[in-house]
C-alpha atoms as a PDB file:
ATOM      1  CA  UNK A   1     -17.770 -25.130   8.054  1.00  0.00           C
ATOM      2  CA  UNK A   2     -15.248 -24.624   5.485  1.00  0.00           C
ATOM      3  CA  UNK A   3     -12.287 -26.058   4.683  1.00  0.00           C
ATOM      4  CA  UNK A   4      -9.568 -25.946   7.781  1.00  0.00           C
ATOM      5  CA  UNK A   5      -6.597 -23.749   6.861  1.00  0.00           C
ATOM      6  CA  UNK A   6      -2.848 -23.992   8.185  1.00  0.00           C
ATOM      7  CA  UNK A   7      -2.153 -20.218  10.127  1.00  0.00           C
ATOM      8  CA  UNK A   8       0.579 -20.230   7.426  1.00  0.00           C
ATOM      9  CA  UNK A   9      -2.109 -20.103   4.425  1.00  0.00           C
ATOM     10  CA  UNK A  10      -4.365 -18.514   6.376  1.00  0.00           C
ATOM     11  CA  UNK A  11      -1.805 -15.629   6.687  1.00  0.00           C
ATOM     12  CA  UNK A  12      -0.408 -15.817   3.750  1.00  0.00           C
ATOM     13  CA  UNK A  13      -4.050 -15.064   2.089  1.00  0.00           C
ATOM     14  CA  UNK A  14      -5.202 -12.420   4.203  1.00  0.00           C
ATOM     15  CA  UNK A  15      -1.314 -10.414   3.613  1.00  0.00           C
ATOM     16  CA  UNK A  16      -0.177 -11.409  -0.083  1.00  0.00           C
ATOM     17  CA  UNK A  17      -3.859 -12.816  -1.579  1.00  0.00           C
ATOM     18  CA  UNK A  18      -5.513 -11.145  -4.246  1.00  0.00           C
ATOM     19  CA  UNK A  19      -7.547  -9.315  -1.233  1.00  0.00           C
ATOM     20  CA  UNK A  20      -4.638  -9.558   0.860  1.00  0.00           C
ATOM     21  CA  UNK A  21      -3.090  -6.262   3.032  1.00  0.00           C
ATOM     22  CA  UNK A  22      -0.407  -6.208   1.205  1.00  0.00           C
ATOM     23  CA  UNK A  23      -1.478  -6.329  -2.353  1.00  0.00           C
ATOM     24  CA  UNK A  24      -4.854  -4.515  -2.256  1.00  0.00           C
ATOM     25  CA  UNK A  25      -3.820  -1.358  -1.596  1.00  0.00           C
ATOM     26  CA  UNK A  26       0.196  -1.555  -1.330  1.00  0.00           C
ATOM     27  CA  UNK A  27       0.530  -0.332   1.552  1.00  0.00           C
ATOM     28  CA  UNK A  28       4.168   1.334   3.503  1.00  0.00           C
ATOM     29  CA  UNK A  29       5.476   4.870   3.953  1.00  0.00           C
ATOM     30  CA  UNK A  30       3.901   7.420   5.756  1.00  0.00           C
ATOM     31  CA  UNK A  31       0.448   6.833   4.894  1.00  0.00           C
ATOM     32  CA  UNK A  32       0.729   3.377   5.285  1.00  0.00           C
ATOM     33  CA  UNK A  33       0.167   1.156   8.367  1.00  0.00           C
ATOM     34  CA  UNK A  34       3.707   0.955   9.541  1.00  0.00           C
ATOM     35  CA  UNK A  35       6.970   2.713   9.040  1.00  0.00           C
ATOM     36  CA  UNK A  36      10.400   0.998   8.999  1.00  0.00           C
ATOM     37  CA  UNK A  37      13.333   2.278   9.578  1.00  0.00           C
ATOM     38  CA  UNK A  38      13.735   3.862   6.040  1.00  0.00           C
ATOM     39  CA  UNK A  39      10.263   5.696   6.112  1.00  0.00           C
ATOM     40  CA  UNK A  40      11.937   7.771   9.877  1.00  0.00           C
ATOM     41  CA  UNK A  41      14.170   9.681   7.307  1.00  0.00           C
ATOM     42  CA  UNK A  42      17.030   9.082   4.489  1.00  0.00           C
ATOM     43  CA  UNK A  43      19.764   8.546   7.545  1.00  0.00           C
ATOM     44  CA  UNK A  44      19.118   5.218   7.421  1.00  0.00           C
ATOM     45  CA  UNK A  45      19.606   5.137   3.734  1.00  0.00           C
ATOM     46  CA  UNK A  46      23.251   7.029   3.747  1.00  0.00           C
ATOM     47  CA  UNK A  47      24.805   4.162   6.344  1.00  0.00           C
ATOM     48  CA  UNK A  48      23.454   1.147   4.025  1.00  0.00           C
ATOM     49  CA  UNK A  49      25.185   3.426   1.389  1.00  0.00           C
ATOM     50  CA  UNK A  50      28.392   3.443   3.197  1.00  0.00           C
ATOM     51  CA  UNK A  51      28.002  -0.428   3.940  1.00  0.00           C
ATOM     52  CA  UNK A  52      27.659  -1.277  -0.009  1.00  0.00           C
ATOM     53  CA  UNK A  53      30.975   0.759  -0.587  1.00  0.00           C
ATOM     54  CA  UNK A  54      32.781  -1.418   2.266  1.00  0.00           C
ATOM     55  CA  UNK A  55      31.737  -4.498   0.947  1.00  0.00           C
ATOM     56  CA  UNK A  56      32.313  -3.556  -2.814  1.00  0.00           C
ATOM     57  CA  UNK A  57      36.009  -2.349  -1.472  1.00  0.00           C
ATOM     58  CA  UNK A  58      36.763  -5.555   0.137  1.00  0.00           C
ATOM     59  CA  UNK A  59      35.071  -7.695  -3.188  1.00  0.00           C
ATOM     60  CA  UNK A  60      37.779  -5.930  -4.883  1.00  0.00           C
ATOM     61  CA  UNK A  61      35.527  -3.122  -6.563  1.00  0.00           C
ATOM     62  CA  UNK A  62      33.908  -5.516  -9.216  1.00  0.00           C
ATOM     63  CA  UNK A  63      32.277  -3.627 -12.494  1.00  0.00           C
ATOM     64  CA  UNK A  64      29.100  -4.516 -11.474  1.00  0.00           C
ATOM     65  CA  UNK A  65      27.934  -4.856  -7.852  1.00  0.00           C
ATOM     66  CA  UNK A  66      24.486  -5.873  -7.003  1.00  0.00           C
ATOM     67  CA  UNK A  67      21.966  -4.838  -4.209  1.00  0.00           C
ATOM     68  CA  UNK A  68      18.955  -6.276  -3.830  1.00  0.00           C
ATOM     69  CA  UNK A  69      16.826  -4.561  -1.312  1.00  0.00           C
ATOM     70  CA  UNK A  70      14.147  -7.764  -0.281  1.00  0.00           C
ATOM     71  CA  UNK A  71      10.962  -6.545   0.580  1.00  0.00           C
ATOM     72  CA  UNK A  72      11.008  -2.808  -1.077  1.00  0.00           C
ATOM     73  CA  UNK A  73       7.505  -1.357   0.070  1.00  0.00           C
ATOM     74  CA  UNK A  74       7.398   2.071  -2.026  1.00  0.00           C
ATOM     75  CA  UNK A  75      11.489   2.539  -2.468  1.00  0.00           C
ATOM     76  CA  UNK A  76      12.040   4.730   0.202  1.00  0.00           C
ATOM     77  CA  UNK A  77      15.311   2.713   0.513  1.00  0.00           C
ATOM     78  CA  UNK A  78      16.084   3.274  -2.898  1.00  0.00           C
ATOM     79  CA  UNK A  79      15.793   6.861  -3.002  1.00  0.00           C
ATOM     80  CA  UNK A  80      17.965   7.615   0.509  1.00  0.00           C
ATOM     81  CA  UNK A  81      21.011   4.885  -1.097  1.00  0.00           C
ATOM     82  CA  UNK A  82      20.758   6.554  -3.997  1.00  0.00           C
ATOM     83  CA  UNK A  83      20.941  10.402  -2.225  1.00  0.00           C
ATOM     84  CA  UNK A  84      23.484   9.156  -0.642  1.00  0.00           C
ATOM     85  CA  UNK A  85      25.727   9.133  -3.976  1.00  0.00           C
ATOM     86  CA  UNK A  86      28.360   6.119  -2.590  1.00  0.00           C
ATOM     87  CA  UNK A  87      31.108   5.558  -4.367  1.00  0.00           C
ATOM     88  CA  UNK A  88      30.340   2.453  -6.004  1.00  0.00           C
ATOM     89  CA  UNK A  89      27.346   4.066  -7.925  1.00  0.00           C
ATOM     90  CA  UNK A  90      28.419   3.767 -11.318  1.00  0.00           C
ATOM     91  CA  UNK A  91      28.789  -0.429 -10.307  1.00  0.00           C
ATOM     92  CA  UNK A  92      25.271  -0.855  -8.700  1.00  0.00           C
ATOM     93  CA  UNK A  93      23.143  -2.681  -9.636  1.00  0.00           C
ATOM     94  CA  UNK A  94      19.748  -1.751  -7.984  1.00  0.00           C
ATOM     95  CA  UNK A  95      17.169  -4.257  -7.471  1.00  0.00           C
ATOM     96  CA  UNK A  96      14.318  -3.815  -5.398  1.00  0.00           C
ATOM     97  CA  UNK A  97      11.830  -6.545  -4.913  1.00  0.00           C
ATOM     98  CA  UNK A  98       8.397  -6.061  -3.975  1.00  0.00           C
ATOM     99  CA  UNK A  99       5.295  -8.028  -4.102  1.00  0.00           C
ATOM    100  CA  UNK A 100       3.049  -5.250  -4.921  1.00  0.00           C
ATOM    101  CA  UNK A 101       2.015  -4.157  -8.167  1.00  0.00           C
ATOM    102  CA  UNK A 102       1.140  -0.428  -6.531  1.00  0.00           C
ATOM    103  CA  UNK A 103       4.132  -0.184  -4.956  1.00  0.00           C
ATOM    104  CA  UNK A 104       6.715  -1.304  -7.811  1.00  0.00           C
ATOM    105  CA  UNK A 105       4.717   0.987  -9.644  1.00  0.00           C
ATOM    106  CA  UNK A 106       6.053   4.255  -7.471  1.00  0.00           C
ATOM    107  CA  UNK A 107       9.791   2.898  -7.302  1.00  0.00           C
ATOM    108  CA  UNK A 108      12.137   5.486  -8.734  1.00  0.00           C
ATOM    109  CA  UNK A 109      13.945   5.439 -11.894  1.00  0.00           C
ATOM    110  CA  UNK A 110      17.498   3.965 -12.116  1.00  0.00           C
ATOM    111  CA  UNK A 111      16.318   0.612 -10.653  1.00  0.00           C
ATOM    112  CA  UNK A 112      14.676  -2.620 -11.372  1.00  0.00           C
ATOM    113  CA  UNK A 113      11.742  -3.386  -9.631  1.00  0.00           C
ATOM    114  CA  UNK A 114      10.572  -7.177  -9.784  1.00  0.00           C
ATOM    115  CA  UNK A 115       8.341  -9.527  -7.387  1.00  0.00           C
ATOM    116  CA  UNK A 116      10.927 -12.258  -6.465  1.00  0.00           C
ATOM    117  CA  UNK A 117      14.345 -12.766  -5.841  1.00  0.00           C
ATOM    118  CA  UNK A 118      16.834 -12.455  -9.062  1.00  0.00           C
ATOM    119  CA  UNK A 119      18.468 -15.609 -10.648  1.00  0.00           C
ATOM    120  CA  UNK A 120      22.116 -16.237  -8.754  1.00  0.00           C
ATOM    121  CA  UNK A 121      24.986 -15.909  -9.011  1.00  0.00           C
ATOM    122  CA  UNK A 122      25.379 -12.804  -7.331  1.00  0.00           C
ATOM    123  CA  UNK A 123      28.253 -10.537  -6.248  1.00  0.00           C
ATOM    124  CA  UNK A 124      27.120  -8.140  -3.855  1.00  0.00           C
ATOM    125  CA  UNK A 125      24.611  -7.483  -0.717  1.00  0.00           C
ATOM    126  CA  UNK A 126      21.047  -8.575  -0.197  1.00  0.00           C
ATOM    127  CA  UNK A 127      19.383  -6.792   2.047  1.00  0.00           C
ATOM    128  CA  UNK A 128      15.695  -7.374   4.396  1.00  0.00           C
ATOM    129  CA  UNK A 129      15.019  -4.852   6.266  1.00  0.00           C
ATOM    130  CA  UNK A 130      11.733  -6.548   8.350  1.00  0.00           C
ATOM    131  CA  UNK A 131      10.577  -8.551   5.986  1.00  0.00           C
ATOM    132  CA  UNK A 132      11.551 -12.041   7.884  1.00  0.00           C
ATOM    133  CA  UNK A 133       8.996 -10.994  10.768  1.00  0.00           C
ATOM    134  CA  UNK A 134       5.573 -10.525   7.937  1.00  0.00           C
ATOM    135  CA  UNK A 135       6.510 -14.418   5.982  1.00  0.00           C
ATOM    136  CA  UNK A 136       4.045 -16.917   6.530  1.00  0.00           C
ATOM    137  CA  UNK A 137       3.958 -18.771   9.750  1.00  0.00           C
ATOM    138  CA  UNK A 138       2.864 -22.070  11.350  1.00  0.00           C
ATOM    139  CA  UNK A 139       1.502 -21.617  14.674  1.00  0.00           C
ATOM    140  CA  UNK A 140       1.609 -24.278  17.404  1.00  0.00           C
ATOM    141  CA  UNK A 141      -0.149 -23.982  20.715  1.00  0.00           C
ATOM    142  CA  UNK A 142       0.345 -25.958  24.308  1.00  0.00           C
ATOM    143  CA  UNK A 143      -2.550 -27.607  25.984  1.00  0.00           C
ATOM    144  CA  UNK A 144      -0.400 -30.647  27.612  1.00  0.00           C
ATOM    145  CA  UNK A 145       0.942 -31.203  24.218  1.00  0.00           C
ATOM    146  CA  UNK A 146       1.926 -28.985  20.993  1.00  0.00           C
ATOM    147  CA  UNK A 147      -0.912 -29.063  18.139  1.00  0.00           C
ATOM    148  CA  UNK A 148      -0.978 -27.126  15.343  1.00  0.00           C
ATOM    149  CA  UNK A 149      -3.324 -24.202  14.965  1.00  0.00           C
ATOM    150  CA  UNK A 150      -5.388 -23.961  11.764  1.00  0.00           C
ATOM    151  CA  UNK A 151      -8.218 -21.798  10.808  1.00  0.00           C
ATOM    152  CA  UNK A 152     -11.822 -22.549   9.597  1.00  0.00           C
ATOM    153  CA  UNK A 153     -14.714 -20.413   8.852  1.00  0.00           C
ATOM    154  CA  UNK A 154     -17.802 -21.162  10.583  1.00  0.00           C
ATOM    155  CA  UNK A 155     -21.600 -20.972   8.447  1.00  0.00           C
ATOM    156  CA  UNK A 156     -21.901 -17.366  10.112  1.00  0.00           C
ATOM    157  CA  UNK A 157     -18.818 -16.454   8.375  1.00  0.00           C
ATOM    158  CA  UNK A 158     -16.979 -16.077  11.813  1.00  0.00           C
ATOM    159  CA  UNK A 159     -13.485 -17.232  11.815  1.00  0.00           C
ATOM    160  CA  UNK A 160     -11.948 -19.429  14.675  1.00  0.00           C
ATOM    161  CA  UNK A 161      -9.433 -21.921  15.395  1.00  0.00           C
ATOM    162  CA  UNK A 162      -9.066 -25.497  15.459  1.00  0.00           C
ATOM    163  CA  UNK A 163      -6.148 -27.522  17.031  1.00  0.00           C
ATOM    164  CA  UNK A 164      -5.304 -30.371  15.092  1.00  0.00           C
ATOM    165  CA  UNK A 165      -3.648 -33.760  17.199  1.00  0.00           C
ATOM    166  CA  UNK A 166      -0.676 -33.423  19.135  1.00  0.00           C
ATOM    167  CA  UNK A 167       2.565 -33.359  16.900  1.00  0.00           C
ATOM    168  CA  UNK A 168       4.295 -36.610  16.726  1.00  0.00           C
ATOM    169  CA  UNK A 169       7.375 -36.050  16.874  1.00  0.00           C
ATOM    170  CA  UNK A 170       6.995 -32.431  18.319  1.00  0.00           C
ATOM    171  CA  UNK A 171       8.496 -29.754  15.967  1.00  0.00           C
ATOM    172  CA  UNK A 172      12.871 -29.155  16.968  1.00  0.00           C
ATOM    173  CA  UNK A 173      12.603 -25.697  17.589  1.00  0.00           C
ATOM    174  CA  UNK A 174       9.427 -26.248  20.194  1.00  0.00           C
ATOM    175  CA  UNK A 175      10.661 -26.581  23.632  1.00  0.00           C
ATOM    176  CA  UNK A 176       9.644 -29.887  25.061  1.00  0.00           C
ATOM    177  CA  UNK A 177       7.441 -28.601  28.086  1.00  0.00           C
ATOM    178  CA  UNK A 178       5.613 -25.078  28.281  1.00  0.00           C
ATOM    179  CA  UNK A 179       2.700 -23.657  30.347  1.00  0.00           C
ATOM    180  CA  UNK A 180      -0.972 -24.414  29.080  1.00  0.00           C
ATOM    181  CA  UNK A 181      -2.260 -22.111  26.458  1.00  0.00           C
ATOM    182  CA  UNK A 182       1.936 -20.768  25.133  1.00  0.00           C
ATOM    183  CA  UNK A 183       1.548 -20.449  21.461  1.00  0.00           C
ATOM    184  CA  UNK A 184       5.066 -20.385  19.008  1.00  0.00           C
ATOM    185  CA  UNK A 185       5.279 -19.624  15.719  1.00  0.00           C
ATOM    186  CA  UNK A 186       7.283 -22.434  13.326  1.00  0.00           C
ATOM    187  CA  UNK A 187       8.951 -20.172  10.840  1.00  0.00           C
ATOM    188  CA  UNK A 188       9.817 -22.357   8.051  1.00  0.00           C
ATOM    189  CA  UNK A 189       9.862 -19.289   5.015  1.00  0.00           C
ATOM    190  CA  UNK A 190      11.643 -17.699   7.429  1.00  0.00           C
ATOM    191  CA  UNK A 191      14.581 -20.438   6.731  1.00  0.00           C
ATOM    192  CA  UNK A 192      13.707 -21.341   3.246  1.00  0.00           C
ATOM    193  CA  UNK A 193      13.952 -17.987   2.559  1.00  0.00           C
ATOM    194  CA  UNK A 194      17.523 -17.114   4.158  1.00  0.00           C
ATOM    195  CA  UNK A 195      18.666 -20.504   2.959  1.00  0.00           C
ATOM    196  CA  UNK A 196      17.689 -19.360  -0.500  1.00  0.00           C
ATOM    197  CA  UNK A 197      19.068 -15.449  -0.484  1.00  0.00           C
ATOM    198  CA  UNK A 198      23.003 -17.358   0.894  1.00  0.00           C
ATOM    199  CA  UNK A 199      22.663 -19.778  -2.015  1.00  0.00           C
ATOM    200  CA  UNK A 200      22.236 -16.782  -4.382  1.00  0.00           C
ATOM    201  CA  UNK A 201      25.444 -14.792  -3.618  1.00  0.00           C
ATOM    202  CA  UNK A 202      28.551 -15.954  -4.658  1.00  0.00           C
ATOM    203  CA  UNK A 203      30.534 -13.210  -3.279  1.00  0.00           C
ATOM    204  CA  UNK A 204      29.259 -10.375  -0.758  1.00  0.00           C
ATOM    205  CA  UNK A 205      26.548 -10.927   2.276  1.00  0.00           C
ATOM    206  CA  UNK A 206      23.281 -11.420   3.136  1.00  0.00           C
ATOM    207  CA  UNK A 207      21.674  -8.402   5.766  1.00  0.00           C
ATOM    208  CA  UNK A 208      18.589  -8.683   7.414  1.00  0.00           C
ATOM    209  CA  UNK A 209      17.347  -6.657  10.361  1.00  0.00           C
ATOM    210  CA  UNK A 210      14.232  -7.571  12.216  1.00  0.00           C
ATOM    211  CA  UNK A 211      12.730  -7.805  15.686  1.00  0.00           C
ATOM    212  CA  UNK A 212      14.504 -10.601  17.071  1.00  0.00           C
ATOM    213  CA  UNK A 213      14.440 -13.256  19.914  1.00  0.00           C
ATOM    214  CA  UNK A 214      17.415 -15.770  20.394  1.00  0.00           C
ATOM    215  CA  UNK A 215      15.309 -18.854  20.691  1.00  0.00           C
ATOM    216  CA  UNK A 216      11.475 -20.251  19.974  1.00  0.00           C
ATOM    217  CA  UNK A 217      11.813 -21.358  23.800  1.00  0.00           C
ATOM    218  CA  UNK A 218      11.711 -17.500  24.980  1.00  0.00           C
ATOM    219  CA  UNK A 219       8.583 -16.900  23.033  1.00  0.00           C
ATOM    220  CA  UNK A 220       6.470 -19.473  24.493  1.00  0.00           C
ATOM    221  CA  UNK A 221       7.733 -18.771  27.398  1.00  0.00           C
ATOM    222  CA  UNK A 222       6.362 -14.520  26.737  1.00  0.00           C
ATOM    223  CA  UNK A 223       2.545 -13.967  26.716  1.00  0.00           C
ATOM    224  CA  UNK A 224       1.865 -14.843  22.788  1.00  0.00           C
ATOM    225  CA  UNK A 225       0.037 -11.119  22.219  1.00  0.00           C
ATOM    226  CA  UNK A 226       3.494  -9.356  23.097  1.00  0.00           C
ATOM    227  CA  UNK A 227       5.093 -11.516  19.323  1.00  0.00           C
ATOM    228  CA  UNK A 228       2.191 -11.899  17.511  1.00  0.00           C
ATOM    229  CA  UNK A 229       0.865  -8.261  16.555  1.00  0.00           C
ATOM    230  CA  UNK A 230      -1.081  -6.794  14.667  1.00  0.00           C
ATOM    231  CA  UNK A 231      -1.262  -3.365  13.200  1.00  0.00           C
ATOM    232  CA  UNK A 232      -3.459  -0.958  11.313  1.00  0.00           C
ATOM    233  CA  UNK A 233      -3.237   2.961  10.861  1.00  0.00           C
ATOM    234  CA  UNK A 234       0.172   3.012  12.707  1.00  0.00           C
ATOM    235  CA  UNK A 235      -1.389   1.646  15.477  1.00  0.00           C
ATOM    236  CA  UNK A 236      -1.828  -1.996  17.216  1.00  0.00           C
ATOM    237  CA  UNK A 237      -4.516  -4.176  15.855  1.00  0.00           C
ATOM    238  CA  UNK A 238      -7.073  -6.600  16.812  1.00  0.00           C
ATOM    239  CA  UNK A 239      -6.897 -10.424  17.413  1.00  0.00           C
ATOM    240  CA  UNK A 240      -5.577 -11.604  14.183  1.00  0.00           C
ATOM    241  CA  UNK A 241      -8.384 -13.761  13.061  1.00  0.00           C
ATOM    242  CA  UNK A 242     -10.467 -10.439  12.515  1.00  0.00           C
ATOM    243  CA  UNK A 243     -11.122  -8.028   9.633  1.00  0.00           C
ATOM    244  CA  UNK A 244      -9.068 -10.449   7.498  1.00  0.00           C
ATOM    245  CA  UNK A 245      -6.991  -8.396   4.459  1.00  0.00           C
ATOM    246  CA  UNK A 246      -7.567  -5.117   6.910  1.00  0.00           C
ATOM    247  CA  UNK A 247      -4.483  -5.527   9.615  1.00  0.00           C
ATOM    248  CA  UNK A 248      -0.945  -6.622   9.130  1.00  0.00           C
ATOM    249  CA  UNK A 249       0.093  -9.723  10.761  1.00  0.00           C
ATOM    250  CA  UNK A 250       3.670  -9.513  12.144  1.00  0.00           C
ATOM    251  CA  UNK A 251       5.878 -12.098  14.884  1.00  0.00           C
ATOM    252  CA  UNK A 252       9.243 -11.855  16.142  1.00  0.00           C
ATOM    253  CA  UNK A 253      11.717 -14.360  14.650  1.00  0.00           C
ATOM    254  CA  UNK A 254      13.037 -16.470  16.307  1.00  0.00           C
ATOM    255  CA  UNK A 255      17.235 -16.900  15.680  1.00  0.00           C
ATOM    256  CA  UNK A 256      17.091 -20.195  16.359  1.00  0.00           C
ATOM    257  CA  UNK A 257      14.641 -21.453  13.247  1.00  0.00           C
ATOM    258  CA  UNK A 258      17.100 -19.277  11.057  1.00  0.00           C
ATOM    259  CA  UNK A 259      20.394 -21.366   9.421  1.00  0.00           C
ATOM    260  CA  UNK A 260      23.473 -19.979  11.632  1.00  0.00           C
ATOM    261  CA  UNK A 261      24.527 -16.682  11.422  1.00  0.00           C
ATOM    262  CA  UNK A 262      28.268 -15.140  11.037  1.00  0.00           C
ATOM    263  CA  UNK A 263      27.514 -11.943  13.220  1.00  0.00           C
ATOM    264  CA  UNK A 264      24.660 -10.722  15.055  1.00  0.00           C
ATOM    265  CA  UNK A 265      24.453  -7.259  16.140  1.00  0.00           C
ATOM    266  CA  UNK A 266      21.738  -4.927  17.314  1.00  0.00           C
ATOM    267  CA  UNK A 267      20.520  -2.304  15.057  1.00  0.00           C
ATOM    268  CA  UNK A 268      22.317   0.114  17.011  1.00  0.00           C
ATOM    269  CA  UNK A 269      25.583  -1.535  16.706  1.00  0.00           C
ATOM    270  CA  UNK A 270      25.063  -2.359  13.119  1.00  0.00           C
ATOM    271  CA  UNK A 271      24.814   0.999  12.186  1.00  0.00           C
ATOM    272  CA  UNK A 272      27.165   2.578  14.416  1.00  0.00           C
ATOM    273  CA  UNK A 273      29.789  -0.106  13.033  1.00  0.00           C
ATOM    274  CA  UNK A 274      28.726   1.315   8.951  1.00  0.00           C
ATOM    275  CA  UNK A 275      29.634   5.132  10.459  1.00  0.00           C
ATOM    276  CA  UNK A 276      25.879   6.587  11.906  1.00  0.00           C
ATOM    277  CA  UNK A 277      27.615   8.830  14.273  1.00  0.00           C
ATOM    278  CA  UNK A 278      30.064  10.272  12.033  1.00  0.00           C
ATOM    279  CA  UNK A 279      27.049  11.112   9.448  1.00  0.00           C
ATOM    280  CA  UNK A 280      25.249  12.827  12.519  1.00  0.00           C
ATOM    281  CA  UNK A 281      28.460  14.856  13.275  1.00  0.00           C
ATOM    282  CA  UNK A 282      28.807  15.868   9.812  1.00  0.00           C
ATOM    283  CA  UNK A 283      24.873  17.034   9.302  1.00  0.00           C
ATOM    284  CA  UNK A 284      25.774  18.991  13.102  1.00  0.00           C
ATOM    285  CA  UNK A 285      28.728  20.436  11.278  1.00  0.00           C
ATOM    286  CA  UNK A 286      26.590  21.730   8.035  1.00  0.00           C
ATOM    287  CA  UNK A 287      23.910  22.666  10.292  1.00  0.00           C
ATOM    288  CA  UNK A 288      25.981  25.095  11.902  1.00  0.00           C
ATOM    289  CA  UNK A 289      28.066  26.253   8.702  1.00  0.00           C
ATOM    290  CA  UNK A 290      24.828  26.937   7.120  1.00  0.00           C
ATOM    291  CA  UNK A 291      22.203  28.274   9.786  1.00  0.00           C
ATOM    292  CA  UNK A 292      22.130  31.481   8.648  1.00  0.00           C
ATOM    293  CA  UNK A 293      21.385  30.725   5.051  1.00  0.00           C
ATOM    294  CA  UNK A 294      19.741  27.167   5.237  1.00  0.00           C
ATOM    295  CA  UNK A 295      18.865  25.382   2.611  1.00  0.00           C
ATOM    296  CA  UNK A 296      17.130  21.782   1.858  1.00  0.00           C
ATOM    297  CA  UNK A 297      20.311  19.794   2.735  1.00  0.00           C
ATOM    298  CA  UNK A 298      20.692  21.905   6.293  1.00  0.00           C
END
């Protein structure tokens, strides 16, 4: 039996490792295994554009502004801001970051493409569009008392899992009492890496939209399989421990594990508040200006 491994390493290998989902192929986009709200279509794109303006407007229009879109995949988000020709262009500062060599590879020109966050200060937006829900992720599991699940690969090469003692003292965000068998994630990157993205802007905001639950308590209270998916070939996957480096390993997060917010809003809100309606009324009104004689734009 090998060596046991914390769910958080153990996902962290099989997503970012040298085998890993993530980095093997570099997967997103349309022939990826998922698509995010940027893959649906560059509307998405054009209301993050007209967010950047209002917050560059209300920094006072600084010479240089910076994005940073966390979590990249191929640049779809890139390309749709960029379309979108907003009107603090000649300002931005583009940086997407992405993990994968393959993908960084395919981001468009006019950007920089790195693997990490940039060096603070910054003035200006960082973005995550559902990145928060794929970070590494302890996992703790009820049985009379919260353990902590880890990993271990048996002499047949079959994975399984092991519950380690009960916690002592039990984790904050774990409720104290839960039926037998509710699992919760323990989303420490999730925190570390919100904490870190705040402590890099000096002036501007931090974004990030994900599939959300108000509190750890709600998903132990939910059957775990309904938070802690999997997916492959745009569709749901197996139990997590198999084909390791084959599936993507995703979890709601949990608001509660995150430091404090100043707003939160549904996606719907969020991007009816940055002008999504408008932008459909004005692609109606080309539409109709320009049936007869369409062309890519109509």
């Amino acid at each position: 039996m090998t060596e046991a491994l914390g769910f958080d390493r153990f996902m962290e290998l099989v997503l970012y490792g040298a085998a890993g989902f993530y980095t093997r192929e570099g997967r997103a986009g349309r022939r990826g295994d998922f698509i995010t709200s940027p893959e649906v279509g560059p509307l998405f794109g054009a209301v993050v554009a007209r967010y950047l303006d209002s917050e560059w407007q209300r920094l006072g229009r600084p010479s240089r502004f910076t994005f940073v879109d966390a979590g990249a995949g191929p640049g779809t988000l890139a390309r749709s801001v960029l379309a979108a020709e907003p009107e603090c262009a000649d300002a931005l500062d583009y940086v997407a970051v992405e993990l994968s060599d393959q993908q960084r590879a395919i981001h468009p020109d006019g950007i920089t493409s790195r693997p990490d966050l940039p060096d603070g200060p910054i003035d200006g937006v960082i973005f995550a569009n559902e990145l928060l829900d794929n970070l590494p992720f302890r996992l703790a599991v009820f049985d009379g008392a919260w353990r902590e699940a880890y990993v271990v690969r048996l002499p047949d090469g079959q994975l399984v899992e092991q519950l380690s003692a009960h916690f002592d003292p039990v984790p904050e965000p774990l409720p104290v009492r839960a039926r037998h068998g509710a699992r919760a994630p323990l989303q420490e990157r999730a925190h570390q890496w919100v904490t870190e993205a705040r402590s890099l802007v000096r002036q501007g905001s931090v974004v990030v939209v994900d599939y959300c639950v108000a509190s750890t308590a709600e998903l132990a209270d939910r059957p775990w399989r309904e938070w802690l998916r999997t997916y492959r070939g745009h569709e749901r996957g197996e139990h997590y421990l198999a084909n390791p480096g084959e599936q993507d390993i995703t979890t709601d997060v949990a608001l509660d594990q995150l430091p404090p917010a100043d707003a939160v809003r549904s996606q719907a809100q969020w991007l009816q508040l940055h002008g999504i309606d408008e932008l459909v009324d004005d692609g109606k009104r080309y539409w109709a200006e320009h049936a007869a004689r369409p062309d890519l734009t109509a």
